[in-house]
PDB file of N, CA and C in Angstrom:
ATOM      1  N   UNK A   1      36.508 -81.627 -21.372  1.00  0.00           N
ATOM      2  CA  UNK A   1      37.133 -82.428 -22.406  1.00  0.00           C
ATOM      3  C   UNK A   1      36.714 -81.875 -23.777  1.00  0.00           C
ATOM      4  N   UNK A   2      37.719 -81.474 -24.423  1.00  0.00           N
ATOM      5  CA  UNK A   2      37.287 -81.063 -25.916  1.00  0.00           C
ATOM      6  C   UNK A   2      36.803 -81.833 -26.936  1.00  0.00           C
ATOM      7  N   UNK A   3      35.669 -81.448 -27.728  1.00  0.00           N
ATOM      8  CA  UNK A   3      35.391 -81.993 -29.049  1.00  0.00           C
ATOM      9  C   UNK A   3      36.623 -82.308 -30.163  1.00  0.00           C
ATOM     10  N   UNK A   4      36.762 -83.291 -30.688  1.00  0.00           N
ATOM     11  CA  UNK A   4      37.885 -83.571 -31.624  1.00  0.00           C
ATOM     12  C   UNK A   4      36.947 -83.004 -32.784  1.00  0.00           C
ATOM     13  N   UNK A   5      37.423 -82.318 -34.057  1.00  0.00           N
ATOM     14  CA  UNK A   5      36.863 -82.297 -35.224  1.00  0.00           C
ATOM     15  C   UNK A   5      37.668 -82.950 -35.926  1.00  0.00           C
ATOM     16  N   UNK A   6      37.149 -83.481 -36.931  1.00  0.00           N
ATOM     17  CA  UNK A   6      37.800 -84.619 -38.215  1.00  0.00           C
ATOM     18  C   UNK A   6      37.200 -83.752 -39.500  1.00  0.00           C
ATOM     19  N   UNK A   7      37.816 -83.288 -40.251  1.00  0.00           N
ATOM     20  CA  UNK A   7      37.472 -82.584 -41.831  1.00  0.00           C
ATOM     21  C   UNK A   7      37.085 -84.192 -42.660  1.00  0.00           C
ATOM     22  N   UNK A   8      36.445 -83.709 -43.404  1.00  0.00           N
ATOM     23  CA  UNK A   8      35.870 -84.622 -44.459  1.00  0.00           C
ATOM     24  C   UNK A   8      37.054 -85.214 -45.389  1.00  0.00           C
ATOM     25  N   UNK A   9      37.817 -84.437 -45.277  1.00  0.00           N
ATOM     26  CA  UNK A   9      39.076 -85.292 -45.998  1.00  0.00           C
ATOM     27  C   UNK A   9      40.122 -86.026 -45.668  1.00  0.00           C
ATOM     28  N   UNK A  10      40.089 -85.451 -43.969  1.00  0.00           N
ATOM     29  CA  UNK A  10      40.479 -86.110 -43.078  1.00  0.00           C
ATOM     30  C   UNK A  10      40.236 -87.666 -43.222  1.00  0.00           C
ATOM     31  N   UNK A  11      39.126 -87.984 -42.894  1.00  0.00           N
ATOM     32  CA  UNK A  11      38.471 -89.551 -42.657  1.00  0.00           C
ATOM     33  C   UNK A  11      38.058 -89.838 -43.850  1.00  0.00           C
ATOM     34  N   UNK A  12      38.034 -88.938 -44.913  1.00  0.00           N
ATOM     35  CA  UNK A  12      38.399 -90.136 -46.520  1.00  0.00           C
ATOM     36  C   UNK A  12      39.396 -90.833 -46.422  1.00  0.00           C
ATOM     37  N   UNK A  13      40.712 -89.803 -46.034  1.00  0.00           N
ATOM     38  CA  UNK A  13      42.132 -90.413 -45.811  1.00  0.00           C
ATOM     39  C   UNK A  13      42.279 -91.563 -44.990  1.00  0.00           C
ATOM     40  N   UNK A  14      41.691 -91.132 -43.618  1.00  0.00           N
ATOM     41  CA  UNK A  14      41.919 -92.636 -42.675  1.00  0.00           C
ATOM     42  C   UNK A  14      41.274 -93.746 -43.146  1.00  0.00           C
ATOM     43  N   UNK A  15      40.003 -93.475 -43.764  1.00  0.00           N
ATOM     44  CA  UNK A  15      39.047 -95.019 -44.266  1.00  0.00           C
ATOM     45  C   UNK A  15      39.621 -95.509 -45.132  1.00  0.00           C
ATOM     46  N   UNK A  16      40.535 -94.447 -46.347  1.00  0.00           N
ATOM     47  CA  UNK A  16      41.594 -95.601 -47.366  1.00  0.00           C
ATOM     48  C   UNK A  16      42.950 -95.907 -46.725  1.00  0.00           C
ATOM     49  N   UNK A  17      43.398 -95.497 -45.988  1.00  0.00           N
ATOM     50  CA  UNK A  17      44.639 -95.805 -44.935  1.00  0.00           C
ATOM     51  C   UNK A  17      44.436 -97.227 -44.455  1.00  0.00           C
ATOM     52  N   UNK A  18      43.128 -97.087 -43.833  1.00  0.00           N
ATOM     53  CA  UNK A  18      42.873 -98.544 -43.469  1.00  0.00           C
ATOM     54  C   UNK A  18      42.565 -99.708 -43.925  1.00  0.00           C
ATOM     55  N   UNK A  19      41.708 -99.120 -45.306  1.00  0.00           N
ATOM     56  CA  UNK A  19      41.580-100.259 -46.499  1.00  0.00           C
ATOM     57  C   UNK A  19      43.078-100.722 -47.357  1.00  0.00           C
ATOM     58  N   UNK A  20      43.517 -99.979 -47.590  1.00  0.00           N
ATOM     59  CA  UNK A  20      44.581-100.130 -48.648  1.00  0.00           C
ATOM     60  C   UNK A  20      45.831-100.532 -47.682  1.00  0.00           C
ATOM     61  N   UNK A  21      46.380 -99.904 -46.582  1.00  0.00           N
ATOM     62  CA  UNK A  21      47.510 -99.867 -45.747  1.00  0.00           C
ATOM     63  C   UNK A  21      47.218-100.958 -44.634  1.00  0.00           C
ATOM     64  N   UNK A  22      46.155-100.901 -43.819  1.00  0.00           N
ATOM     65  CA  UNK A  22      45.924-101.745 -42.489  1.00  0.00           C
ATOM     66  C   UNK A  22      45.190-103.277 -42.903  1.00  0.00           C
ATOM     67  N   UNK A  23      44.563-103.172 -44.369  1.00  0.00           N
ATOM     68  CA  UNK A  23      44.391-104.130 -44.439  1.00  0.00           C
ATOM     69  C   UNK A  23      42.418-104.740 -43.810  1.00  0.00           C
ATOM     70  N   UNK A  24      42.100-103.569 -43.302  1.00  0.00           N
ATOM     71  CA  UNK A  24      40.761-103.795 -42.770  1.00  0.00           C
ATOM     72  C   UNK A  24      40.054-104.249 -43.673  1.00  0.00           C
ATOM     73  N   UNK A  25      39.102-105.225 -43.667  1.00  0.00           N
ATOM     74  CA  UNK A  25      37.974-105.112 -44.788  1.00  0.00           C
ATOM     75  C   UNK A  25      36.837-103.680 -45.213  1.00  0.00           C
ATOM     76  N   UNK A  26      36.696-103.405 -46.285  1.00  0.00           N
ATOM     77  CA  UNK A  26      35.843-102.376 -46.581  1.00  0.00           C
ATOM     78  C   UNK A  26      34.416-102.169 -46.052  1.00  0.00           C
ATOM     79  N   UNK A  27      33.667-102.964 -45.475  1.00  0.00           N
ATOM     80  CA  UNK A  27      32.332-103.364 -44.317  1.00  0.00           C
ATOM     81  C   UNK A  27      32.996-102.547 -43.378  1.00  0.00           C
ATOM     82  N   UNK A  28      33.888-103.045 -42.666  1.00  0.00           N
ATOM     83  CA  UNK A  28      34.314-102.699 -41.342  1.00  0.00           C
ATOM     84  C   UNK A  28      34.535-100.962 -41.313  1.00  0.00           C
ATOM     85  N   UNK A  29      35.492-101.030 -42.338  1.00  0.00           N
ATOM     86  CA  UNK A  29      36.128 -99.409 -42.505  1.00  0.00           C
ATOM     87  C   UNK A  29      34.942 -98.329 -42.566  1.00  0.00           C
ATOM     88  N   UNK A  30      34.012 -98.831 -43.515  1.00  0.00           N
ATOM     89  CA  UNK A  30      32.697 -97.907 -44.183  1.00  0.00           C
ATOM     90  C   UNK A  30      31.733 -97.805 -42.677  1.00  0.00           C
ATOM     91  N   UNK A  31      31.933 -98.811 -41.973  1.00  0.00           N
ATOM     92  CA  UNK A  31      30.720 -98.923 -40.437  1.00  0.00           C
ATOM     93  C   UNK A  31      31.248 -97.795 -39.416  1.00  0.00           C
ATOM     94  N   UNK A  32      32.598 -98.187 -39.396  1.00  0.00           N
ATOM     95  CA  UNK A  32      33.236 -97.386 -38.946  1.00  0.00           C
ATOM     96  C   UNK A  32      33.194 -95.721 -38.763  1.00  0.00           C
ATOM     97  N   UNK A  33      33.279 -95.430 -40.360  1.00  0.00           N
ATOM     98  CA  UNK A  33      33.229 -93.516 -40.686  1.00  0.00           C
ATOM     99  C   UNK A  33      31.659 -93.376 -40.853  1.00  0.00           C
ATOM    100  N   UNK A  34      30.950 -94.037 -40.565  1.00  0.00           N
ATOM    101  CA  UNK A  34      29.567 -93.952 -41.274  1.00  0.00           C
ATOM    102  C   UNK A  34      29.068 -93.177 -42.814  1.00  0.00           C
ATOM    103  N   UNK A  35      29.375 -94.422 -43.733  1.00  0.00           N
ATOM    104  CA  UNK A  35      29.647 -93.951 -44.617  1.00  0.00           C
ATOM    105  C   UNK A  35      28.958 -95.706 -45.484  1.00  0.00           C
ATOM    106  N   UNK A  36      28.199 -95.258 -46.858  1.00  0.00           N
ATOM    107  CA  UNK A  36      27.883 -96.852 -47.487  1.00  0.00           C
ATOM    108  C   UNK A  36      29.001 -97.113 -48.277  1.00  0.00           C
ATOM    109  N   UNK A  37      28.680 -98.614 -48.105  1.00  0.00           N
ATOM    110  CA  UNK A  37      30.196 -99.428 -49.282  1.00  0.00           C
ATOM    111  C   UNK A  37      30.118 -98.786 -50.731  1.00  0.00           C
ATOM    112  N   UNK A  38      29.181 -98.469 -50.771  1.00  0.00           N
ATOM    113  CA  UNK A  38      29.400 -97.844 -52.306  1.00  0.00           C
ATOM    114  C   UNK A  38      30.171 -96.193 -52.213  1.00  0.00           C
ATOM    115  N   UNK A  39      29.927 -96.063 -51.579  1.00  0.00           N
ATOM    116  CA  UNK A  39      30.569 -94.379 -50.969  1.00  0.00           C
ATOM    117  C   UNK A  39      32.099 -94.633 -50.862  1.00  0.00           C
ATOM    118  N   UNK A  40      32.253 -95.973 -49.837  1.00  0.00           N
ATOM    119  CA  UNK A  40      33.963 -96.112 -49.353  1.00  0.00           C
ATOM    120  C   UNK A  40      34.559 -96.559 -50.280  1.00  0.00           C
ATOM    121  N   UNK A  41      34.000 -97.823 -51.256  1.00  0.00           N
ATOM    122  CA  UNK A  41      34.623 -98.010 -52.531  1.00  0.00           C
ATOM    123  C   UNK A  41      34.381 -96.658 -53.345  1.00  0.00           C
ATOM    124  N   UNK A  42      34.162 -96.107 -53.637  1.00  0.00           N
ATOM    125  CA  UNK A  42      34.450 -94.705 -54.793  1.00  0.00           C
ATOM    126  C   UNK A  42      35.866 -94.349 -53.878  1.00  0.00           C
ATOM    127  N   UNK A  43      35.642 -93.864 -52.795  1.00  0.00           N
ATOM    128  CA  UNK A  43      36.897 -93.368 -52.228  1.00  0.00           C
ATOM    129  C   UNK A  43      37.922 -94.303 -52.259  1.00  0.00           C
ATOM    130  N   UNK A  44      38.114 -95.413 -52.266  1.00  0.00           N
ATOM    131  CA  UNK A  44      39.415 -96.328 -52.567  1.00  0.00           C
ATOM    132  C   UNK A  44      39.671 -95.994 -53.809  1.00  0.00           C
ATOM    133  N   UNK A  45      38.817 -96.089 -54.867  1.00  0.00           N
ATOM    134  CA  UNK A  45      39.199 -96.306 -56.004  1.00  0.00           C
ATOM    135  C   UNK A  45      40.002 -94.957 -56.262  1.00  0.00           C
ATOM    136  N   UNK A  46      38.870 -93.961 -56.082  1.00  0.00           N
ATOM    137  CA  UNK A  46      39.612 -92.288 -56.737  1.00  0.00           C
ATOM    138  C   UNK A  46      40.974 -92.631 -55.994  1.00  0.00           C
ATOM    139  N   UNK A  47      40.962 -92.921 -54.820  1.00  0.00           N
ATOM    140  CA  UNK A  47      42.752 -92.404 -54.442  1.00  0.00           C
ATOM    141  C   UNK A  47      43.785 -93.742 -54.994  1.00  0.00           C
ATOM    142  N   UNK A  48      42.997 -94.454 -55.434  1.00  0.00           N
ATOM    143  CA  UNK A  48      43.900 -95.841 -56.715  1.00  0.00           C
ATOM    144  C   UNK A  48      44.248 -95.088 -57.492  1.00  0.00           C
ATOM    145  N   UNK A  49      43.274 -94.296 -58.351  1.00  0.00           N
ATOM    146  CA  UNK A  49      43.242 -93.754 -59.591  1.00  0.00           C
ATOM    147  C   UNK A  49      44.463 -92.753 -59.680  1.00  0.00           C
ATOM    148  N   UNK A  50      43.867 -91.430 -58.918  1.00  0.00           N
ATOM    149  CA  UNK A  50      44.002 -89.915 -58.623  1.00  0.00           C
ATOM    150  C   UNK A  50      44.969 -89.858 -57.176  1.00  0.00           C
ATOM    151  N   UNK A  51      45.512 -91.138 -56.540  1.00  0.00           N
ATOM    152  CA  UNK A  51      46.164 -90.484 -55.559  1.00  0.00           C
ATOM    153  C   UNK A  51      45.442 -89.657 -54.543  1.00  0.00           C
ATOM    154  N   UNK A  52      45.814 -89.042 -53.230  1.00  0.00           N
ATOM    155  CA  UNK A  52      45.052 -88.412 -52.425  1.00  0.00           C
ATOM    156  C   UNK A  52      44.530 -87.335 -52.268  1.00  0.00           C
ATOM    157  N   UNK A  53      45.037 -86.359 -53.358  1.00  0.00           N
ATOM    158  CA  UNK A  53      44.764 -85.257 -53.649  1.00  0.00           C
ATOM    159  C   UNK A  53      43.158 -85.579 -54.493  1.00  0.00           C
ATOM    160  N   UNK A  54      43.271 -86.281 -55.050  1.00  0.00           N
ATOM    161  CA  UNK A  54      41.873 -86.483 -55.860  1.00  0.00           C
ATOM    162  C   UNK A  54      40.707 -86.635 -55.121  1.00  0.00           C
ATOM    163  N   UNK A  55      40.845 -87.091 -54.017  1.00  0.00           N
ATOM    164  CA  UNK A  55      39.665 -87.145 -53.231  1.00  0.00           C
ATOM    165  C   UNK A  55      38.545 -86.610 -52.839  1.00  0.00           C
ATOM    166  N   UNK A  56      39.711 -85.177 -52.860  1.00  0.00           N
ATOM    167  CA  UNK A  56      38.548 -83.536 -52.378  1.00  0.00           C
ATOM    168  C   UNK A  56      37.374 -83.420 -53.587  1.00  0.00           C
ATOM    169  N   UNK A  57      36.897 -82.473 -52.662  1.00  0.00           N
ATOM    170  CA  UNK A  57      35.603 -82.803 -53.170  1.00  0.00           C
ATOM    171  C   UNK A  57      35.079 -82.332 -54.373  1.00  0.00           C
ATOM    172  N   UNK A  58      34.437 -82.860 -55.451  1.00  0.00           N
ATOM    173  CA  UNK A  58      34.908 -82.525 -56.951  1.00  0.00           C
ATOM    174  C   UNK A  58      33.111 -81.742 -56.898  1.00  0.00           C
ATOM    175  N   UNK A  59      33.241 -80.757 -58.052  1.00  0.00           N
ATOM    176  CA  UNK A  59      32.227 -79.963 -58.041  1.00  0.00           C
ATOM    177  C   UNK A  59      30.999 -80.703 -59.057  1.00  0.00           C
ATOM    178  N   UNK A  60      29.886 -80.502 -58.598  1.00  0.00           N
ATOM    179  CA  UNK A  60      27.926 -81.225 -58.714  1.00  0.00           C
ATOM    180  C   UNK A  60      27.497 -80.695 -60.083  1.00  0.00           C
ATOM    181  N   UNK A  61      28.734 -79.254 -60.420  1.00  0.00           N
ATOM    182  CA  UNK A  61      27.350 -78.851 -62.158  1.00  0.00           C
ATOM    183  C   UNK A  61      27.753 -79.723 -62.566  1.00  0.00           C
ATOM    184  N   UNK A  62      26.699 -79.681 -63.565  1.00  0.00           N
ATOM    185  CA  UNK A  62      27.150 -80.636 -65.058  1.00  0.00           C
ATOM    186  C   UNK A  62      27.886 -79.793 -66.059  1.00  0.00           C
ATOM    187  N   UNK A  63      28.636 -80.522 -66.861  1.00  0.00           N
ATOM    188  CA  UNK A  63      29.531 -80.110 -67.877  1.00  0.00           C
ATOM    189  C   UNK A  63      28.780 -79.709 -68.465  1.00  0.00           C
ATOM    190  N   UNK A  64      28.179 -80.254 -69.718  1.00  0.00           N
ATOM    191  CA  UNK A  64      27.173 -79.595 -70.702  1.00  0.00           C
ATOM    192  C   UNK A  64      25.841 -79.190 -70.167  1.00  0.00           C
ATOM    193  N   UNK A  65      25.483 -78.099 -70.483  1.00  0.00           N
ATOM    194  CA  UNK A  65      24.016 -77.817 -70.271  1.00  0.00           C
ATOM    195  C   UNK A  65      22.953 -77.654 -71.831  1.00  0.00           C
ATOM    196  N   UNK A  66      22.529 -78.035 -72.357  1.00  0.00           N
ATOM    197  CA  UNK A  66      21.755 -77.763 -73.056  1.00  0.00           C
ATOM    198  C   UNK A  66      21.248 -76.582 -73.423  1.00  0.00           C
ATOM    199  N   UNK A  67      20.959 -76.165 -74.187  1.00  0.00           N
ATOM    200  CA  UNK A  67      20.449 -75.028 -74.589  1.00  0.00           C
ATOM    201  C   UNK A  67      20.070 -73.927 -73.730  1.00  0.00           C
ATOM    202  N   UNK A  68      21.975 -73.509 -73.518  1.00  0.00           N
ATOM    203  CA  UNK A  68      21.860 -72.281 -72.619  1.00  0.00           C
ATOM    204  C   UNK A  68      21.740 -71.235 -73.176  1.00  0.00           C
ATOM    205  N   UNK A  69      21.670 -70.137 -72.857  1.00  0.00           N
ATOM    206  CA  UNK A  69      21.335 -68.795 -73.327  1.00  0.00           C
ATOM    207  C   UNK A  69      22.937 -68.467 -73.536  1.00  0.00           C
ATOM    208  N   UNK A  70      23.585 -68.046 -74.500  1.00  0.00           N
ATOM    209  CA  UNK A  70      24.902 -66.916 -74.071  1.00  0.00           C
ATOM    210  C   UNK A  70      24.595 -65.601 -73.182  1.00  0.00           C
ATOM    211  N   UNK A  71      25.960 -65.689 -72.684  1.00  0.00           N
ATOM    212  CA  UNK A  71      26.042 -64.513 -71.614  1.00  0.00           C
ATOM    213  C   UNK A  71      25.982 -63.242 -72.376  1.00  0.00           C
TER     214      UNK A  71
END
């Protein structure tokens, strides 16, 4: 029997599918993907905001850095 893989954007998608579309409560959905309510709410909201494309995964630098050196 084969392993199913699920991509990470995959099951962003299904956990707001189910919040927003099925109607699940956000406890349930977040227990579900193993994932905290504060994690599954960001992901409702961005795809409120930004639609589903927004979801992926946004990049960790910081904008400004302080007193960088020029290249």
């Amino acid at each position: 029997m084969p392993f199913t893989s699920v991509s990470t954007m995959d099951s962003r998608r299904l956990l707001v599918c189910r919040v927003l579309d099925e109607g699940w409560p956000l406890s349930q959905a977040c227990r579900q993907f193993g994932v905290t309510r504060p994690t599954g709410r960001k992901w409702v909201q961005r795809a409120l905001s930004e639609g589903i494309l927004g979801m992926r995964e946004l990049s960790r630098a910081p904008k400004l850095v302080p007193r960088r050196t020029p290249h």
